[in-house]
C-alpha atoms as a PDB file:
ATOM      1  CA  UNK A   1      69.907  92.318  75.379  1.00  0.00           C
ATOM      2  CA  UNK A   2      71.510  94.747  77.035  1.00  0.00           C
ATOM      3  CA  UNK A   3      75.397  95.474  77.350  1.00  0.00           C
ATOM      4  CA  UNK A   4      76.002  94.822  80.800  1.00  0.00           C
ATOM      5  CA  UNK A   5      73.927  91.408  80.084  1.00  0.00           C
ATOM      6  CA  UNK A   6      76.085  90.821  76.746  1.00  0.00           C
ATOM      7  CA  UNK A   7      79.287  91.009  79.028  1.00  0.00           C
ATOM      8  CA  UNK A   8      77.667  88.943  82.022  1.00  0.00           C
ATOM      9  CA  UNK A   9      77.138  86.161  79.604  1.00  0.00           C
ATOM     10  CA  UNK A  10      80.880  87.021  78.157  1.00  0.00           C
ATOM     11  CA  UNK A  11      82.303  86.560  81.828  1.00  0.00           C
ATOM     12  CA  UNK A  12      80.429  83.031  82.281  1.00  0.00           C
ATOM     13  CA  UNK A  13      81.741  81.295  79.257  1.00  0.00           C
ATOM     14  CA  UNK A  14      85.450  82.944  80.444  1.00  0.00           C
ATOM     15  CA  UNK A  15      84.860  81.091  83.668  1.00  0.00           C
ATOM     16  CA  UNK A  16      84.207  78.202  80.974  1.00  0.00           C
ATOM     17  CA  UNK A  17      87.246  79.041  79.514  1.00  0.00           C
ATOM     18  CA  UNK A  18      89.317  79.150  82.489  1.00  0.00           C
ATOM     19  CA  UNK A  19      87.935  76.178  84.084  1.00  0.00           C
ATOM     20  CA  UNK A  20      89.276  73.974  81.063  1.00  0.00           C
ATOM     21  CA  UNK A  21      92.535  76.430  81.145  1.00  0.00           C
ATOM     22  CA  UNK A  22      93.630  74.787  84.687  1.00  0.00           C
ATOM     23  CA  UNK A  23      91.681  71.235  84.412  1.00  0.00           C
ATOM     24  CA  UNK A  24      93.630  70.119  81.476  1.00  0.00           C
ATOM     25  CA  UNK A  25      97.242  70.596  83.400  1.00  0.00           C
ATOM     26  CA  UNK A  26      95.799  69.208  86.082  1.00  0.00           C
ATOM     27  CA  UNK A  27      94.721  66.273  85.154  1.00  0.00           C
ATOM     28  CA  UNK A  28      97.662  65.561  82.892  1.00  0.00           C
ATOM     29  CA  UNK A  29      99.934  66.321  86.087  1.00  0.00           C
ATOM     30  CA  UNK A  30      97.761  64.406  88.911  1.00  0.00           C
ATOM     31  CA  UNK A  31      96.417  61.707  86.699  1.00  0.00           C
ATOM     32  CA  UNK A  32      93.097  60.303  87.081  1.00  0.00           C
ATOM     33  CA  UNK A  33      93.079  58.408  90.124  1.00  0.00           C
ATOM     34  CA  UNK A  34      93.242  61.544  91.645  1.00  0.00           C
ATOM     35  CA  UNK A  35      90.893  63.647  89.877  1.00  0.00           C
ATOM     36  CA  UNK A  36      88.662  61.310  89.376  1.00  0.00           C
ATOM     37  CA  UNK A  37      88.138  60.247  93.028  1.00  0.00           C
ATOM     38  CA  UNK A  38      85.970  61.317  96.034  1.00  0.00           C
ATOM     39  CA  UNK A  39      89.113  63.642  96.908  1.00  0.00           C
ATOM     40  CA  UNK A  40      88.823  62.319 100.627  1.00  0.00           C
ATOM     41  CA  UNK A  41      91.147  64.051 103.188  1.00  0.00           C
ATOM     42  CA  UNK A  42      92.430  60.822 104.351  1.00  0.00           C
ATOM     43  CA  UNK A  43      93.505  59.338 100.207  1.00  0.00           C
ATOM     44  CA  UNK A  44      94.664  62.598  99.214  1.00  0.00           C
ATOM     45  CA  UNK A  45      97.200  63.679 102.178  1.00  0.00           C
ATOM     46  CA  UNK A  46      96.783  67.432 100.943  1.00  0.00           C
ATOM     47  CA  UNK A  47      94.483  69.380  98.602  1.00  0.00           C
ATOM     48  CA  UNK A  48      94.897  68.936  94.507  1.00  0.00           C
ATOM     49  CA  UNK A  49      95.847  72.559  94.456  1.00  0.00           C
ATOM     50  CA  UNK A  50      98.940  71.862  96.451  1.00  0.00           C
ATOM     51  CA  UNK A  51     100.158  68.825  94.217  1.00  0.00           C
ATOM     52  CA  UNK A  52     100.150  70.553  90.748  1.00  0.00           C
ATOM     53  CA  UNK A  53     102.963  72.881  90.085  1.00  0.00           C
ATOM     54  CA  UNK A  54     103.291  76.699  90.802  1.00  0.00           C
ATOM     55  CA  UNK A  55     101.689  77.798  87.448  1.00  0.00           C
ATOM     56  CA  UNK A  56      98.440  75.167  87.427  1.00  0.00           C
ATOM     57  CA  UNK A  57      98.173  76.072  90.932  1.00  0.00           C
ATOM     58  CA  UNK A  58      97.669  79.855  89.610  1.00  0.00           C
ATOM     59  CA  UNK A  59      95.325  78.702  87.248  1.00  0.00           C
ATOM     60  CA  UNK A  60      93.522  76.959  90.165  1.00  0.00           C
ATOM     61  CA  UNK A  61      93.931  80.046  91.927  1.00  0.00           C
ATOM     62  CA  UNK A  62      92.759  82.344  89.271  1.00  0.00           C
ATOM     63  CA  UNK A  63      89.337  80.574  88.774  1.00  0.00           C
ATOM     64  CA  UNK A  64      88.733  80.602  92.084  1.00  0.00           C
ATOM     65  CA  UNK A  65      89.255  84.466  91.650  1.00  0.00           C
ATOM     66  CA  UNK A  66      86.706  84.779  89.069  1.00  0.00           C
ATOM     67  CA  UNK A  67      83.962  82.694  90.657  1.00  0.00           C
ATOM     68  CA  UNK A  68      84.390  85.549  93.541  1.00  0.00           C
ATOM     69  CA  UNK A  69      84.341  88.623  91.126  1.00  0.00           C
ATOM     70  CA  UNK A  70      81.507  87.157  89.202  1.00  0.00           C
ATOM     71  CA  UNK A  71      79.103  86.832  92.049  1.00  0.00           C
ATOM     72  CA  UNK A  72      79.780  90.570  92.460  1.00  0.00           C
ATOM     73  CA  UNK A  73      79.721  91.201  88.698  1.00  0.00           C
ATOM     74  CA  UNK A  74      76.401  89.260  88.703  1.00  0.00           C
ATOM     75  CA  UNK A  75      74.426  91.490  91.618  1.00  0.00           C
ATOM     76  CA  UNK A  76      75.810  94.366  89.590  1.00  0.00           C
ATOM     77  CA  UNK A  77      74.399  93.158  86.254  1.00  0.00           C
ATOM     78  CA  UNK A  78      71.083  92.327  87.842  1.00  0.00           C
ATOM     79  CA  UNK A  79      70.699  95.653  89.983  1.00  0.00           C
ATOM     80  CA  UNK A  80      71.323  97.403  86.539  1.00  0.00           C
ATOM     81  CA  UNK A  81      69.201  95.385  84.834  1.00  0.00           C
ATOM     82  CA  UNK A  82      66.014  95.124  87.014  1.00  0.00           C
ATOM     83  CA  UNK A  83      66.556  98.894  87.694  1.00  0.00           C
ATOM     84  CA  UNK A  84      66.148 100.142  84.256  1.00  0.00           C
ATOM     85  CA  UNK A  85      69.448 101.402  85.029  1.00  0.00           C
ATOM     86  CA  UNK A  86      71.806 100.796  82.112  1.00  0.00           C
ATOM     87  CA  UNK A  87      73.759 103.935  80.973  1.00  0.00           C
ATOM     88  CA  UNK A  88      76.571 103.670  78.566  1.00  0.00           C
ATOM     89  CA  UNK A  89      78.461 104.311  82.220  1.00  0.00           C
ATOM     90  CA  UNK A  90      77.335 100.800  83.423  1.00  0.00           C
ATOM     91  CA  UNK A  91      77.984  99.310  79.989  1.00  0.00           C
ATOM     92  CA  UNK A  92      81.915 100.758  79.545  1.00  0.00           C
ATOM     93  CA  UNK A  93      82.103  99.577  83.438  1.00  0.00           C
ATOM     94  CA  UNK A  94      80.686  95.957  82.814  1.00  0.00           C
ATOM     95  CA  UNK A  95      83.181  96.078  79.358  1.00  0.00           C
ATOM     96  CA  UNK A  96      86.117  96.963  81.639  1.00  0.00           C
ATOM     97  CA  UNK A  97      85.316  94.446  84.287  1.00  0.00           C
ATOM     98  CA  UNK A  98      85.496  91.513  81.390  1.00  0.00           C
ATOM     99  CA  UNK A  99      88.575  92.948  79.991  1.00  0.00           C
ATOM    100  CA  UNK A 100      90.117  92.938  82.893  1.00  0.00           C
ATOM    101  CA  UNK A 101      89.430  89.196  84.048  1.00  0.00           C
ATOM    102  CA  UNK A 102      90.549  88.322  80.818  1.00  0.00           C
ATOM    103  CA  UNK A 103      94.417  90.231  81.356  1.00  0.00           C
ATOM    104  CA  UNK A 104      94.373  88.607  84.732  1.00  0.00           C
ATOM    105  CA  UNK A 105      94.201  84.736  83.683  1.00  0.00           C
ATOM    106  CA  UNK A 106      97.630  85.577  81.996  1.00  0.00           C
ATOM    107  CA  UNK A 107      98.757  87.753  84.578  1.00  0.00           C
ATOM    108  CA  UNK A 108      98.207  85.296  87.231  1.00  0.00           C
ATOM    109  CA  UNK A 109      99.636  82.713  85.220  1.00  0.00           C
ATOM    110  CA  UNK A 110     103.170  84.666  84.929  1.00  0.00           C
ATOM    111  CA  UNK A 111     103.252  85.525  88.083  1.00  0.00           C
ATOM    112  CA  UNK A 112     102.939  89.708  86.902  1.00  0.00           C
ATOM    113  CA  UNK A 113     103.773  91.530  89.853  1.00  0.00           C
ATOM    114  CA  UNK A 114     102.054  94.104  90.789  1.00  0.00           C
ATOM    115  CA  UNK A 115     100.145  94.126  87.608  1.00  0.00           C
ATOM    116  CA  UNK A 116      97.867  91.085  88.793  1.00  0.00           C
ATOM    117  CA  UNK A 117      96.967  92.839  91.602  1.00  0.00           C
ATOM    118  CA  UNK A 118      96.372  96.339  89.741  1.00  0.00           C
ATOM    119  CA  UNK A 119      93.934  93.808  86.751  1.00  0.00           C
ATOM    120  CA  UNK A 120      92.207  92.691  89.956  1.00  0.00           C
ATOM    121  CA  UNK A 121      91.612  96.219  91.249  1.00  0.00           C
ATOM    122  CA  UNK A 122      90.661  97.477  87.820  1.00  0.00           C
ATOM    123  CA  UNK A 123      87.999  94.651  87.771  1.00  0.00           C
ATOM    124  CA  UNK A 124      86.598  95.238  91.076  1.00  0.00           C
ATOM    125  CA  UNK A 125      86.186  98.461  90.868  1.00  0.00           C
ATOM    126  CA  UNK A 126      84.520  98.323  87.972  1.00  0.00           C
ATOM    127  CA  UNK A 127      81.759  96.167  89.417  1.00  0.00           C
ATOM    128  CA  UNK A 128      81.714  99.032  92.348  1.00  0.00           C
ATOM    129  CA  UNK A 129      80.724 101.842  89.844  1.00  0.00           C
ATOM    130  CA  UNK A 130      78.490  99.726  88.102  1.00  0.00           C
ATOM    131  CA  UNK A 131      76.462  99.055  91.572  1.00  0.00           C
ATOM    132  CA  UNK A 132      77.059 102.535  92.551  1.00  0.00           C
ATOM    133  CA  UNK A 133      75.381 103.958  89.200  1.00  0.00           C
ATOM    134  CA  UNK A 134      72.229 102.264  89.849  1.00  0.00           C
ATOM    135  CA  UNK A 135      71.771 103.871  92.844  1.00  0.00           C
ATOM    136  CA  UNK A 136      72.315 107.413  91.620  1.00  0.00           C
END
């Protein structure tokens, strides 16, 4: 297997990770009548991610994040992949990208300004080169 697939299958069980990271508060905090429902509109008044407090709602937040970055992350992967592209370029790229998304769970969670932003950026660009790469 190569690298960039090593760290693609690294990111997914992160997103794993993170899932149980922000499900666990949240069901402790909303209780399962909540979680466990249909989530209608009309029951619910507002969405779950507005009922937990500031730092589930991060976590909610932060998976969200991750399921966006990983499609990207994903098309990079595959592009390298199927292209009999992989370089040790792509591979320190596809590294950097997981290292990142791992610094920015915490740094969402504390509330690390700028440096959320800056992991985010580090991460996405990252991905970027990685898609870039293949085509050079």
């Amino acid at each position: 297997m190569t690298p960039e697939l090593t760290v693609l299958a690294l990111a997914a069980l992160l997103q794993g990770i993170q899932f149980a990271l922000m499900a666990i508060p949240a069901n402790l905090e909303l209780g399962p009548g909540k979680t466990m429902s249909p989530r209608d509109a009309s029951r619910m008044g507002k969405p779950l991610v507005e009922q937990v407090s500031d730092k589930t709602a991060r976590l909610f937040r932060a998976l969200n994040n991750h399921f966006e970055g990983l499609i990207l992350f994903t098309i990079a992967v595959v592009v390298i992949t199927l292209g009999d592209k992989a370089t040790g370029f792509s591979a320190i790229c596809a590294w950097t990208y997981l290292v990142a998304r791992v610094l920015y769970v915490p740094a969402y969670y504390f509330g690390l300004t700028p440096w959320r932003s800056i992991i985010w950026f580090v991460g996405f660009t990252s991905t970027m080169l990685m898609i870039l790469s293949a085509l050079i």
